[in-house]
PDB file of N, CA and C in Angstrom:
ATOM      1  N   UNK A   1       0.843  -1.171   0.000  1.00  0.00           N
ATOM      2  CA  UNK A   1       0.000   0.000   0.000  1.00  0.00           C
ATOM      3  C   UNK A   1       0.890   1.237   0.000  1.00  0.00           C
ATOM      4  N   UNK A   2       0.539   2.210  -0.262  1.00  0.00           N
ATOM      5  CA  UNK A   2       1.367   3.220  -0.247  1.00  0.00           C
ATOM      6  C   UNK A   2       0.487   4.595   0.353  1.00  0.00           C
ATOM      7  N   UNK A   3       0.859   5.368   1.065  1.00  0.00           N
ATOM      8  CA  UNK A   3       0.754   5.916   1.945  1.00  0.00           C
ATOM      9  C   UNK A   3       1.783   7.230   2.434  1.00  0.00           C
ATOM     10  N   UNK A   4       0.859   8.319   2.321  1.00  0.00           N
ATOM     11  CA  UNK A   4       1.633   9.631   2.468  1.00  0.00           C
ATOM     12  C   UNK A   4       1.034   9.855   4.022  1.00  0.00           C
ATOM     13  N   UNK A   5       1.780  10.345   4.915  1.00  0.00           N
ATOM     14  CA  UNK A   5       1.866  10.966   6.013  1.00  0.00           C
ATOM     15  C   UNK A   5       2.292  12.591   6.240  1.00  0.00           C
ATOM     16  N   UNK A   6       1.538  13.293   6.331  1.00  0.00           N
ATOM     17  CA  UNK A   6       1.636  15.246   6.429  1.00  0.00           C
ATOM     18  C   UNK A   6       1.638  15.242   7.701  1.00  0.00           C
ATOM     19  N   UNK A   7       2.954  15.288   8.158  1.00  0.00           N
ATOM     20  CA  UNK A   7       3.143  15.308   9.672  1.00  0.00           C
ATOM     21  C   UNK A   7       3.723  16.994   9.554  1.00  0.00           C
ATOM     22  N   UNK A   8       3.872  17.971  10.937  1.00  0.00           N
ATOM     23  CA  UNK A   8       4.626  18.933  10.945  1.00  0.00           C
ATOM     24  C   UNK A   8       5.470  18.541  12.303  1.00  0.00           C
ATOM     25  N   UNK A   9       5.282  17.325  13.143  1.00  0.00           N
ATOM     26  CA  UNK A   9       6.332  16.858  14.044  1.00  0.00           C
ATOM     27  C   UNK A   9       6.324  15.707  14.578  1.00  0.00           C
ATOM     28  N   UNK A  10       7.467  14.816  15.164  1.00  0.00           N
ATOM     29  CA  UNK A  10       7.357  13.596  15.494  1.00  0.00           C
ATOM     30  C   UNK A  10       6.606  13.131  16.362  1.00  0.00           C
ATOM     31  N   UNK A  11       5.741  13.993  16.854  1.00  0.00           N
ATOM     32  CA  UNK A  11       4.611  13.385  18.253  1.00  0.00           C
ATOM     33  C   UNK A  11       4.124  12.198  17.313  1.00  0.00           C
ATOM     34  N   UNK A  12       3.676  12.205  16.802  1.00  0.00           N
ATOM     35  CA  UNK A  12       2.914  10.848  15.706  1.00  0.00           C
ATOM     36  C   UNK A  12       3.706  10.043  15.025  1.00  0.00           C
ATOM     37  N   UNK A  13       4.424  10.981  13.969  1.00  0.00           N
ATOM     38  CA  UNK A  13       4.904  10.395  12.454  1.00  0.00           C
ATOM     39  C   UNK A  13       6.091   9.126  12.984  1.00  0.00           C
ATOM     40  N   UNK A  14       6.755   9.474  13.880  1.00  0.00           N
ATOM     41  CA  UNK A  14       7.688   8.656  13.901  1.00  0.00           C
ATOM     42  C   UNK A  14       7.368   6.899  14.203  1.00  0.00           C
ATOM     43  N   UNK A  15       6.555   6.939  14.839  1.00  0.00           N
ATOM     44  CA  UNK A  15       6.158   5.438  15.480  1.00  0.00           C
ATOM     45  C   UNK A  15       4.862   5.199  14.724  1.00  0.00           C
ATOM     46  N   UNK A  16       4.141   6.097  13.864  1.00  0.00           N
ATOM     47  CA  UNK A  16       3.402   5.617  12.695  1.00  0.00           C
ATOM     48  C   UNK A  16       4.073   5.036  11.514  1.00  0.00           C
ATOM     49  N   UNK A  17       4.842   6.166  11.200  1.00  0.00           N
ATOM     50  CA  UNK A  17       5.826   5.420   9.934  1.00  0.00           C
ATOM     51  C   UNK A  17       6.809   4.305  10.189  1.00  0.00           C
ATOM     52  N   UNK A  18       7.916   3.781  11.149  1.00  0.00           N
ATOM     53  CA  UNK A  18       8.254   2.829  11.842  1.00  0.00           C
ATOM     54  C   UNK A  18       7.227   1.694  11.484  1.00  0.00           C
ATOM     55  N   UNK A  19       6.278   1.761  11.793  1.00  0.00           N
ATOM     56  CA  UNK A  19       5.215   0.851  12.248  1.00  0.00           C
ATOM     57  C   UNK A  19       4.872   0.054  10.463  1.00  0.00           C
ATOM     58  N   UNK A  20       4.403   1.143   9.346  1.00  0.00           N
ATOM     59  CA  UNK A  20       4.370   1.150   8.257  1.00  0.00           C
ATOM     60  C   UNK A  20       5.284   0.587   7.236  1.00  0.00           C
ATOM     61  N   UNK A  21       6.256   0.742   7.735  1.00  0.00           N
ATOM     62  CA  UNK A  21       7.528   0.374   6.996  1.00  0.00           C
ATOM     63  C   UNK A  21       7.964  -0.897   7.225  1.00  0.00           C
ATOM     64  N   UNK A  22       7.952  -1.366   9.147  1.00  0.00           N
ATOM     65  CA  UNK A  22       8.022  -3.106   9.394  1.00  0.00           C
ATOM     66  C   UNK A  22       6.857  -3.459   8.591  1.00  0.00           C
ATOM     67  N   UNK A  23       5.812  -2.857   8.085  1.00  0.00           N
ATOM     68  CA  UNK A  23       4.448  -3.961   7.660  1.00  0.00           C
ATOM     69  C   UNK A  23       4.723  -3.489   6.166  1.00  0.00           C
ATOM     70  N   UNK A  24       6.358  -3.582   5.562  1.00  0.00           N
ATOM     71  CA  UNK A  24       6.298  -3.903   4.097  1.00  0.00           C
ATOM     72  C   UNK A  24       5.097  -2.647   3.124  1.00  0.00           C
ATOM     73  N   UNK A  25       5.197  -1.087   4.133  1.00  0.00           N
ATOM     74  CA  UNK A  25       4.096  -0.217   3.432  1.00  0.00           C
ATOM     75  C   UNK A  25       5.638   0.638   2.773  1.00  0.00           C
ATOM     76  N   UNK A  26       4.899   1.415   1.837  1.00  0.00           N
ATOM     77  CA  UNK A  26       5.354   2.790   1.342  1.00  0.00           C
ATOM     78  C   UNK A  26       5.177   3.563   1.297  1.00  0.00           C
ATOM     79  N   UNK A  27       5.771   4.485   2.004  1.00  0.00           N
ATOM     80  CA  UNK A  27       5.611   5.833   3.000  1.00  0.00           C
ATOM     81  C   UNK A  27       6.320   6.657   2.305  1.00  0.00           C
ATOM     82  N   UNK A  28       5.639   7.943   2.281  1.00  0.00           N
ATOM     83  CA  UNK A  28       6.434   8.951   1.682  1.00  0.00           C
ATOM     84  C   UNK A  28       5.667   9.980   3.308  1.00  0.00           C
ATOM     85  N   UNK A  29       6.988  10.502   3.700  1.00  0.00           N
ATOM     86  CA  UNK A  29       6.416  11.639   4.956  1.00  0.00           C
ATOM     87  C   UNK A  29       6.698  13.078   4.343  1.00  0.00           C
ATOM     88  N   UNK A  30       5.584  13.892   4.258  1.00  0.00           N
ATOM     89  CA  UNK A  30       5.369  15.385   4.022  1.00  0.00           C
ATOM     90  C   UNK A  30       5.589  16.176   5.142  1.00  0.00           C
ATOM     91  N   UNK A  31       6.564  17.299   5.439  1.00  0.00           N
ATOM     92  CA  UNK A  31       6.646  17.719   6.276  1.00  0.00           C
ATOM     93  C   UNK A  31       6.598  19.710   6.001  1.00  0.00           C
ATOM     94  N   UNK A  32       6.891  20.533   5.923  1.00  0.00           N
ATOM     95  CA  UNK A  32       6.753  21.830   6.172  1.00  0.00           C
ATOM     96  C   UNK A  32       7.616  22.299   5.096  1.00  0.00           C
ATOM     97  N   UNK A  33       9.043  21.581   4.964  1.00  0.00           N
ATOM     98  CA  UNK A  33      10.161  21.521   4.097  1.00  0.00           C
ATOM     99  C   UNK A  33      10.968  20.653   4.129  1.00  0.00           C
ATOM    100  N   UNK A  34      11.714  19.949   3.328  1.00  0.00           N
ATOM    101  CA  UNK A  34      12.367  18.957   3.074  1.00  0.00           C
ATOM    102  C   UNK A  34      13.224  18.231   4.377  1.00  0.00           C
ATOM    103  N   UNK A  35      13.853  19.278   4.739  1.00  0.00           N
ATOM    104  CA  UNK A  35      15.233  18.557   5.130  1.00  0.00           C
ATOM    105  C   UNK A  35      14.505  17.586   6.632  1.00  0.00           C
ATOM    106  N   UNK A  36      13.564  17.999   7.447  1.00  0.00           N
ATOM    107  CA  UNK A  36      13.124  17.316   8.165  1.00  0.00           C
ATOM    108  C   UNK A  36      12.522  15.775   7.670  1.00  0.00           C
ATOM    109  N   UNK A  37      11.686  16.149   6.798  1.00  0.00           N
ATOM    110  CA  UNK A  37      11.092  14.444   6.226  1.00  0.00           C
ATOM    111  C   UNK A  37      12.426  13.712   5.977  1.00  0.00           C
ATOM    112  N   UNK A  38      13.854  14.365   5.241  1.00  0.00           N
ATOM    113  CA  UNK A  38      15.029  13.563   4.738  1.00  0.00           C
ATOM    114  C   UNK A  38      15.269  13.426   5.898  1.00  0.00           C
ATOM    115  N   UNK A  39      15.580  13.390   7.346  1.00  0.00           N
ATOM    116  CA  UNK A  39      16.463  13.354   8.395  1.00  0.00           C
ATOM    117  C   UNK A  39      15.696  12.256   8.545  1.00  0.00           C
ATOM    118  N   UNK A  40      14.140  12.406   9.225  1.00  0.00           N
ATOM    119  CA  UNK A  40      13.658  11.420   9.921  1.00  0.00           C
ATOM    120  C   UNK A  40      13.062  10.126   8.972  1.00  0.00           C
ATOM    121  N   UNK A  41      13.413  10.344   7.435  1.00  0.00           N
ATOM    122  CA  UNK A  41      13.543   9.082   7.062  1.00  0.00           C
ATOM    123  C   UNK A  41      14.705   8.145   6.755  1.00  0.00           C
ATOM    124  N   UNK A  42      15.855   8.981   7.106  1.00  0.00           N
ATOM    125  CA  UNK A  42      17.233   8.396   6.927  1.00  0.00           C
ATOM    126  C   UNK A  42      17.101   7.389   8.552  1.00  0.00           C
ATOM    127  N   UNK A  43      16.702   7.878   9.435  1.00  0.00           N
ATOM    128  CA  UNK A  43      16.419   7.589  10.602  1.00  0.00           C
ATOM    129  C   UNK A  43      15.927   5.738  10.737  1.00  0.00           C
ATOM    130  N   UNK A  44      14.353   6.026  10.151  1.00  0.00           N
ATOM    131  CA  UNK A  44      14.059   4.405  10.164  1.00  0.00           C
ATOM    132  C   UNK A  44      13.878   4.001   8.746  1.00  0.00           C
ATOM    133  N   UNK A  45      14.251   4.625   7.474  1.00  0.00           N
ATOM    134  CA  UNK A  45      14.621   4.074   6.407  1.00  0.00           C
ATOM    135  C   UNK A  45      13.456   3.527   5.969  1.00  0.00           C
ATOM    136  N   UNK A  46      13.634   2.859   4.179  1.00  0.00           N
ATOM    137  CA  UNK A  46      12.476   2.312   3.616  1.00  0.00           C
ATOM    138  C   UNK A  46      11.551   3.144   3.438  1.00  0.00           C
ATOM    139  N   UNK A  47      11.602   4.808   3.005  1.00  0.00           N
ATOM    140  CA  UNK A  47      10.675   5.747   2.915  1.00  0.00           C
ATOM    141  C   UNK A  47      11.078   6.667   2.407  1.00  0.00           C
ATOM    142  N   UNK A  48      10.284   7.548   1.751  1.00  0.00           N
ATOM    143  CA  UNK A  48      10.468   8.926   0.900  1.00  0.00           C
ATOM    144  C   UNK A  48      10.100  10.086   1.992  1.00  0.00           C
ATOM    145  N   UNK A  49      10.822  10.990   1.739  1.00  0.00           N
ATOM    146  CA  UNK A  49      10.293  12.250   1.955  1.00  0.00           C
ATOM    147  C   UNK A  49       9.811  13.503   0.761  1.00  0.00           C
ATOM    148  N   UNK A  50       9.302  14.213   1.420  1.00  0.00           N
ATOM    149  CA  UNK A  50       8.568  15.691   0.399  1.00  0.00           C
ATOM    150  C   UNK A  50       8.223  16.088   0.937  1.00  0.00           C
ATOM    151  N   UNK A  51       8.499  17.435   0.409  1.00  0.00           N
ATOM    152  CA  UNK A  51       7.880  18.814   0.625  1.00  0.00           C
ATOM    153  C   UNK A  51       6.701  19.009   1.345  1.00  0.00           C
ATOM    154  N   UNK A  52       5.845  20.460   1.411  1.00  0.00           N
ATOM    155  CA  UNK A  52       4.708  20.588   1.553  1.00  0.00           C
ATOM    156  C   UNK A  52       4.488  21.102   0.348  1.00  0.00           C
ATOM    157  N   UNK A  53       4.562  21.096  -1.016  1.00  0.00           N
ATOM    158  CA  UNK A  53       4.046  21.398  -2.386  1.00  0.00           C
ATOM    159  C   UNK A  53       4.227  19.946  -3.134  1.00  0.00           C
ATOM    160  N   UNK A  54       4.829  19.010  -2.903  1.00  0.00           N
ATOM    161  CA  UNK A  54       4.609  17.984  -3.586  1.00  0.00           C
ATOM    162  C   UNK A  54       3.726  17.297  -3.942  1.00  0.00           C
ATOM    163  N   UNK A  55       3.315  16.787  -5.393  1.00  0.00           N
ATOM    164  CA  UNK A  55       2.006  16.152  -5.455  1.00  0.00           C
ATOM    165  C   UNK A  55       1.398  15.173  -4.617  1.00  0.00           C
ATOM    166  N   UNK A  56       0.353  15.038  -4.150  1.00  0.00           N
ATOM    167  CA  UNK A  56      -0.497  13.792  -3.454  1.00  0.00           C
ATOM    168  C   UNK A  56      -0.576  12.605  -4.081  1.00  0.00           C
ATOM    169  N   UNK A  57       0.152  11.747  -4.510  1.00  0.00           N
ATOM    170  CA  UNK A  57       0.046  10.759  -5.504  1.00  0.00           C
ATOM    171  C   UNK A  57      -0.527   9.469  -4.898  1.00  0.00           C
ATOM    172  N   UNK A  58      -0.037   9.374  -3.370  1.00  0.00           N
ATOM    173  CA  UNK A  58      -0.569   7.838  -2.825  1.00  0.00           C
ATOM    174  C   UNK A  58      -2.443   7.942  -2.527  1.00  0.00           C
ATOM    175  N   UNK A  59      -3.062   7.203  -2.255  1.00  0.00           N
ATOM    176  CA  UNK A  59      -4.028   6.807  -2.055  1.00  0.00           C
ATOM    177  C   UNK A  59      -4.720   6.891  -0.856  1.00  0.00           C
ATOM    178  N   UNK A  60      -4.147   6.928   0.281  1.00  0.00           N
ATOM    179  CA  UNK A  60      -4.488   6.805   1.840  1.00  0.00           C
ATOM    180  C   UNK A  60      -3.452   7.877   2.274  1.00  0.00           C
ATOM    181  N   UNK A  61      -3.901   9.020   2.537  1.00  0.00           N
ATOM    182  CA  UNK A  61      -3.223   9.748   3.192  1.00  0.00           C
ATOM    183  C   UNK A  61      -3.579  10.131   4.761  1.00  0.00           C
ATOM    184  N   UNK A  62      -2.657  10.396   5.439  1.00  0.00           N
ATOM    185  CA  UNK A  62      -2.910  10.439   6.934  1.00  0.00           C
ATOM    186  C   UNK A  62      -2.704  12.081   7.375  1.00  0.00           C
ATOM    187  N   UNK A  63      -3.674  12.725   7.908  1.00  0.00           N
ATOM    188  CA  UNK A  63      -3.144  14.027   8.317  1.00  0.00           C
ATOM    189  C   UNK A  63      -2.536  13.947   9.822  1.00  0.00           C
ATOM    190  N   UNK A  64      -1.427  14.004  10.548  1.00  0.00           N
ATOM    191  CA  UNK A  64      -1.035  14.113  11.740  1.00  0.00           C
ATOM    192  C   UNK A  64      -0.108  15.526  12.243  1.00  0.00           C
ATOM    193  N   UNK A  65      -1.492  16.125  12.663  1.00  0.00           N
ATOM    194  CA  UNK A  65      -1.071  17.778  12.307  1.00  0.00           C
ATOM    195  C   UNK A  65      -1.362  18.443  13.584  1.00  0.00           C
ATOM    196  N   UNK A  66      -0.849  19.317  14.523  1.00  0.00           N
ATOM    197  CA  UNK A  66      -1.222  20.439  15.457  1.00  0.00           C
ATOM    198  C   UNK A  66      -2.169  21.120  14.875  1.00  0.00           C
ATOM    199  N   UNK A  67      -3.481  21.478  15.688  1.00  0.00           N
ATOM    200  CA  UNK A  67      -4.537  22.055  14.819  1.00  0.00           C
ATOM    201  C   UNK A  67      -4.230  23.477  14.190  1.00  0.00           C
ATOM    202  N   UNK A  68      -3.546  23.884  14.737  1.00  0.00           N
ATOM    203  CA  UNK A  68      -2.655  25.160  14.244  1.00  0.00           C
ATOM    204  C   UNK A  68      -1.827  25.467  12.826  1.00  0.00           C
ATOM    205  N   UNK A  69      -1.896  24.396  12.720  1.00  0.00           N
ATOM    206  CA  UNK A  69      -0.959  23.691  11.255  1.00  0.00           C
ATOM    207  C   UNK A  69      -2.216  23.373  10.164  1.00  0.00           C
ATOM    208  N   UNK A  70      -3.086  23.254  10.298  1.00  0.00           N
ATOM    209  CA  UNK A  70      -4.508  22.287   9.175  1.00  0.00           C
ATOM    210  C   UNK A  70      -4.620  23.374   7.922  1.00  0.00           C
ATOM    211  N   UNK A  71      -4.570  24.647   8.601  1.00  0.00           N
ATOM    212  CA  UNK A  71      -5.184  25.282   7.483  1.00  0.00           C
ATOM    213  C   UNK A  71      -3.793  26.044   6.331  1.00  0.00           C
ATOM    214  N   UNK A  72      -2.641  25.796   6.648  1.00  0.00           N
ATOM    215  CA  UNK A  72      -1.226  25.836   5.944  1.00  0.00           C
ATOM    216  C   UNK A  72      -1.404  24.626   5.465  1.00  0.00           C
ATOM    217  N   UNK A  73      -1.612  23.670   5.656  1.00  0.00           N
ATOM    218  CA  UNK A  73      -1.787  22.438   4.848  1.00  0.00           C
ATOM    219  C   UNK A  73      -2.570  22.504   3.973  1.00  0.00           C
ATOM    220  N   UNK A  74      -3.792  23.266   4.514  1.00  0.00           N
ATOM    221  CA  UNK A  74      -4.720  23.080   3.108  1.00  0.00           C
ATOM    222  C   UNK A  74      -4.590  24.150   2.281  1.00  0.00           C
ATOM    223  N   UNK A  75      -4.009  25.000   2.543  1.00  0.00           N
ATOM    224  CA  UNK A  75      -3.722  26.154   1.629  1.00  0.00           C
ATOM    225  C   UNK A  75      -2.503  25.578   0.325  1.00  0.00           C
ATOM    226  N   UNK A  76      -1.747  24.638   1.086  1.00  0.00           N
ATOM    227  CA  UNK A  76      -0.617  23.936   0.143  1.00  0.00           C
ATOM    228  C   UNK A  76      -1.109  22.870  -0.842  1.00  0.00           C
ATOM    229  N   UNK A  77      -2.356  22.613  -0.909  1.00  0.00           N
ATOM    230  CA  UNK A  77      -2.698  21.793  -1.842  1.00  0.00           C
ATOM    231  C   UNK A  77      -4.041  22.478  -2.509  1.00  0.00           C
ATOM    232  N   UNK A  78      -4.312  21.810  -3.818  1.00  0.00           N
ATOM    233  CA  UNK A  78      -5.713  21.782  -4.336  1.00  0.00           C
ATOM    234  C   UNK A  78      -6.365  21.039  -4.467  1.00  0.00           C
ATOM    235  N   UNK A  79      -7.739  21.183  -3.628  1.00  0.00           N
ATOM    236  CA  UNK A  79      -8.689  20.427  -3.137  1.00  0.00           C
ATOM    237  C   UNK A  79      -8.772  19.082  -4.100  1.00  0.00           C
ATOM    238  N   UNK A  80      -8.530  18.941  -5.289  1.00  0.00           N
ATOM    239  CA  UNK A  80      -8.736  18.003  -6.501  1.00  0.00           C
ATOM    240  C   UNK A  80      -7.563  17.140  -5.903  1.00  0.00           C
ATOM    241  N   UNK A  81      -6.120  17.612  -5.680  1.00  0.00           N
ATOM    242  CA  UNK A  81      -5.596  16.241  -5.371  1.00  0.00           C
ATOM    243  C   UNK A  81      -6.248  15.081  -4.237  1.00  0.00           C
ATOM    244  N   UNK A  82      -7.005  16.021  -3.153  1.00  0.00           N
ATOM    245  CA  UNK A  82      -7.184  14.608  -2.489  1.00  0.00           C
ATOM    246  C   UNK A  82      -8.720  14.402  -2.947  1.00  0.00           C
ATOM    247  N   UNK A  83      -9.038  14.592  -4.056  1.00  0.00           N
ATOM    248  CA  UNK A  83     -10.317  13.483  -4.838  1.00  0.00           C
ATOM    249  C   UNK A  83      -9.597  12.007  -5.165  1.00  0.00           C
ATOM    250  N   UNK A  84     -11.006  10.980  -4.787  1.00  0.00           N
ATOM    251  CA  UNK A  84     -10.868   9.829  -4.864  1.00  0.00           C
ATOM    252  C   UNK A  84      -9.612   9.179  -4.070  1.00  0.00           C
ATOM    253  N   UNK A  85      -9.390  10.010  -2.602  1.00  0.00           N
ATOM    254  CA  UNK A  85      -8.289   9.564  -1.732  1.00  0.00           C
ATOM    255  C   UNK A  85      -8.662   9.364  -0.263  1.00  0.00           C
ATOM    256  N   UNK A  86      -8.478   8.331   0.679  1.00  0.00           N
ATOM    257  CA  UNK A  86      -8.983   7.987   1.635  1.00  0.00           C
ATOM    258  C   UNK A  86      -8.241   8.774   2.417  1.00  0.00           C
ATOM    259  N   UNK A  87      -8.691  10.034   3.016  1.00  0.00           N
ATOM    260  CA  UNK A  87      -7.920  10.742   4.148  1.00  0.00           C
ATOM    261  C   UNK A  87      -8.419  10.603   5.926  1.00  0.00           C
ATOM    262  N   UNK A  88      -6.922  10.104   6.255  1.00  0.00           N
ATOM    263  CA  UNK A  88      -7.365  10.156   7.638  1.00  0.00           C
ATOM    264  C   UNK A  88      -7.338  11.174   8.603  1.00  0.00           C
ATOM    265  N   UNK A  89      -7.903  11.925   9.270  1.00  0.00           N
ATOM    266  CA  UNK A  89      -7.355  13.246   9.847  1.00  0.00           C
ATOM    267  C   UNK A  89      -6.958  12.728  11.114  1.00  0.00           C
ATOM    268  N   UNK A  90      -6.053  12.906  11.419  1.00  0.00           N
ATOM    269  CA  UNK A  90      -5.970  12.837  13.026  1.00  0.00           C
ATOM    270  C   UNK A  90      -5.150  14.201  13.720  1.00  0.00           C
ATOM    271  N   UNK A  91      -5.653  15.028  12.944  1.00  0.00           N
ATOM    272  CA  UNK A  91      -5.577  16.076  14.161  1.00  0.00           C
ATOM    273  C   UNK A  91      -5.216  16.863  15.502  1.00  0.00           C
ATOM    274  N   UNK A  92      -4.298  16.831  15.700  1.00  0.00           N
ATOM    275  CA  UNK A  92      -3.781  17.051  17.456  1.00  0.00           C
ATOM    276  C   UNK A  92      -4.573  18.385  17.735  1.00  0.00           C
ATOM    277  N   UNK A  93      -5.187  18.260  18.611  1.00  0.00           N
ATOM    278  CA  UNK A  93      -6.101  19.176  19.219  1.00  0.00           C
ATOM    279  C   UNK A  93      -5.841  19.777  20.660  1.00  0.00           C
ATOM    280  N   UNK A  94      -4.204  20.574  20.623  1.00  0.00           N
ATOM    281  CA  UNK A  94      -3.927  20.716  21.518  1.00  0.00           C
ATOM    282  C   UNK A  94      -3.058  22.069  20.833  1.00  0.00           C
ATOM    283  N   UNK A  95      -3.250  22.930  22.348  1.00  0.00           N
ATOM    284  CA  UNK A  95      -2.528  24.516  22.217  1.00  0.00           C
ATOM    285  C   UNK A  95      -1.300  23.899  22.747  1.00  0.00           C
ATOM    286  N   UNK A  96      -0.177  24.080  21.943  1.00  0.00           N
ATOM    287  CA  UNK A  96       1.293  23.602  22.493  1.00  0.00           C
ATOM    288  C   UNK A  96       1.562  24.699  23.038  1.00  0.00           C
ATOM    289  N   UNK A  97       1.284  26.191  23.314  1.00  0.00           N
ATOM    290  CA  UNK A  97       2.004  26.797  24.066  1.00  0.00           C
ATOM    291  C   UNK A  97       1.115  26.946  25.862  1.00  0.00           C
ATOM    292  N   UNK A  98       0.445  26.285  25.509  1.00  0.00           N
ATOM    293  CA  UNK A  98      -0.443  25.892  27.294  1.00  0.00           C
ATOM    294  C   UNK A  98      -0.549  24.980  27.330  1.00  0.00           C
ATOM    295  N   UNK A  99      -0.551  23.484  26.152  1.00  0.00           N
ATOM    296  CA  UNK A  99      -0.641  22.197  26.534  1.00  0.00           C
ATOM    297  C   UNK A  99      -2.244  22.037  27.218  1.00  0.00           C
ATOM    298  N   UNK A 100      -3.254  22.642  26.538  1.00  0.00           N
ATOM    299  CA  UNK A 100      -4.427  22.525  26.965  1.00  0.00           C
ATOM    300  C   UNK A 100      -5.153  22.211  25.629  1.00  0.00           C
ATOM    301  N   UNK A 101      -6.310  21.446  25.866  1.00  0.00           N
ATOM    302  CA  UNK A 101      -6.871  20.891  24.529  1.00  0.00           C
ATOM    303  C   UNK A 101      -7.396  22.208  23.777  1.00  0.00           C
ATOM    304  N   UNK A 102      -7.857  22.657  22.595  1.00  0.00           N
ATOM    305  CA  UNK A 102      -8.577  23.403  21.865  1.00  0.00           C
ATOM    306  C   UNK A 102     -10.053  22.748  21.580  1.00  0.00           C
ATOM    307  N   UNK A 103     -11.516  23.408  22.579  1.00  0.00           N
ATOM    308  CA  UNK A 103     -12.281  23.342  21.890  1.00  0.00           C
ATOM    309  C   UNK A 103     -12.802  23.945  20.532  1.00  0.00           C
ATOM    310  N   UNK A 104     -12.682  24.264  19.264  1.00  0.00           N
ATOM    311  CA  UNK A 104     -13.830  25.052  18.613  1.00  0.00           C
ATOM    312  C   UNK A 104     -15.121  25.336  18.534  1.00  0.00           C
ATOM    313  N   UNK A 105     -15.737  26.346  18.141  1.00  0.00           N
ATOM    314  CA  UNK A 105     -16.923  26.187  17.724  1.00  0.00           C
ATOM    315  C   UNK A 105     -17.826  25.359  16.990  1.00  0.00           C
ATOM    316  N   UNK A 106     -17.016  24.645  16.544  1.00  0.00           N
ATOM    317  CA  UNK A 106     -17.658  24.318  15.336  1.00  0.00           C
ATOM    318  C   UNK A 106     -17.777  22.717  15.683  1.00  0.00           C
ATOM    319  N   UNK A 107     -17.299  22.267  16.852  1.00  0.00           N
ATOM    320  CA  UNK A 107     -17.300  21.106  17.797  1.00  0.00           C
ATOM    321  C   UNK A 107     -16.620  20.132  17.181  1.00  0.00           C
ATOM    322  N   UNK A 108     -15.110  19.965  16.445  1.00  0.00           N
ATOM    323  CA  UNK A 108     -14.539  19.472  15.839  1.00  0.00           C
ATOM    324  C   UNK A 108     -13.055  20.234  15.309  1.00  0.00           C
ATOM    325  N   UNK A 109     -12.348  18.983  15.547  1.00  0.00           N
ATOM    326  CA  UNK A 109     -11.224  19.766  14.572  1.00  0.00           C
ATOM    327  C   UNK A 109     -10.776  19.389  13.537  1.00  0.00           C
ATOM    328  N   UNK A 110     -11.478  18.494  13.190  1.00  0.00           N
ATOM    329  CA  UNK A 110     -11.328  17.650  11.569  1.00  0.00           C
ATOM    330  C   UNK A 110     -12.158  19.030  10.682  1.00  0.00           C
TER     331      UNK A 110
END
C-alpha cells in the first residue's frame, strides 16, 4: 500500500511510519520543508520524503497535524488532489504553548 503521512512533528509520524515500513508499506512523509522528512527518514529508512508542495500521488493519506498547522496544509494543496483519496485526519487538538486541549466552535477539529 502506499501511503503519504503530512506530519509537521514527530509526536505521531515517527512510530506511525516505523510501524508502516516493518508492515512492508510505502511511505512517503510530508513535512513543512524537506530537510526534516530527509532526516527522519534516513532515521528508520524504507521511505520517501517531500515537501509541503509535492504532489499527493498515494491513495491513503494520513493528516497528523497540530490544529494550528490544518489550514497551511490546506492552503498547500488543491482540493482536486485529495479526490478519490482515503484521508485520515488525526488532528492534534492541543494549544502547544499551554498544553491545553482546543475546543472550537464548530465542535470538531477535523
Amino acid at each position: 500500500m502506499d501511503i503519504t503521512l503530512i506530519s509537521a512533528s514527530d509526536m505521531f509520524a515517527r512510530d506511525f511510519a516505523t510501524w508502516a515500513v516493518a508492515g512492508e508499506q510505502n511511505v512517503t512523509v510530508v513535512g513543512p520543508g524537506i530537510a526534516k522528512p530527509e532526516a527522519f527518514m534516513r532515521d528508520i529508512g524504507a521511505a520517501k520524503a517531500a515537501g509541503r508542495r509535492a504532489p499527493l500521488r498515494d491513495n491513503l493519506i494520513f493528516l497528523a497535524l497540530p490544529y494550528n498547522c490544518v489550514l497551511d496544509v490546506s492552503d498547500s494543496y488543491e482540493a482536486t488532489e485529495f479526490k478519490d483519496k482515503i484521508v485520515v485526519d488525526l488532528t492534534i487538538h492541543v494549544d502547544f504553548e499551554t498544553f491545553e486541549p482546543i475546543y472550537p466552535e464548530a465542535g470538531s477539529v477535523a
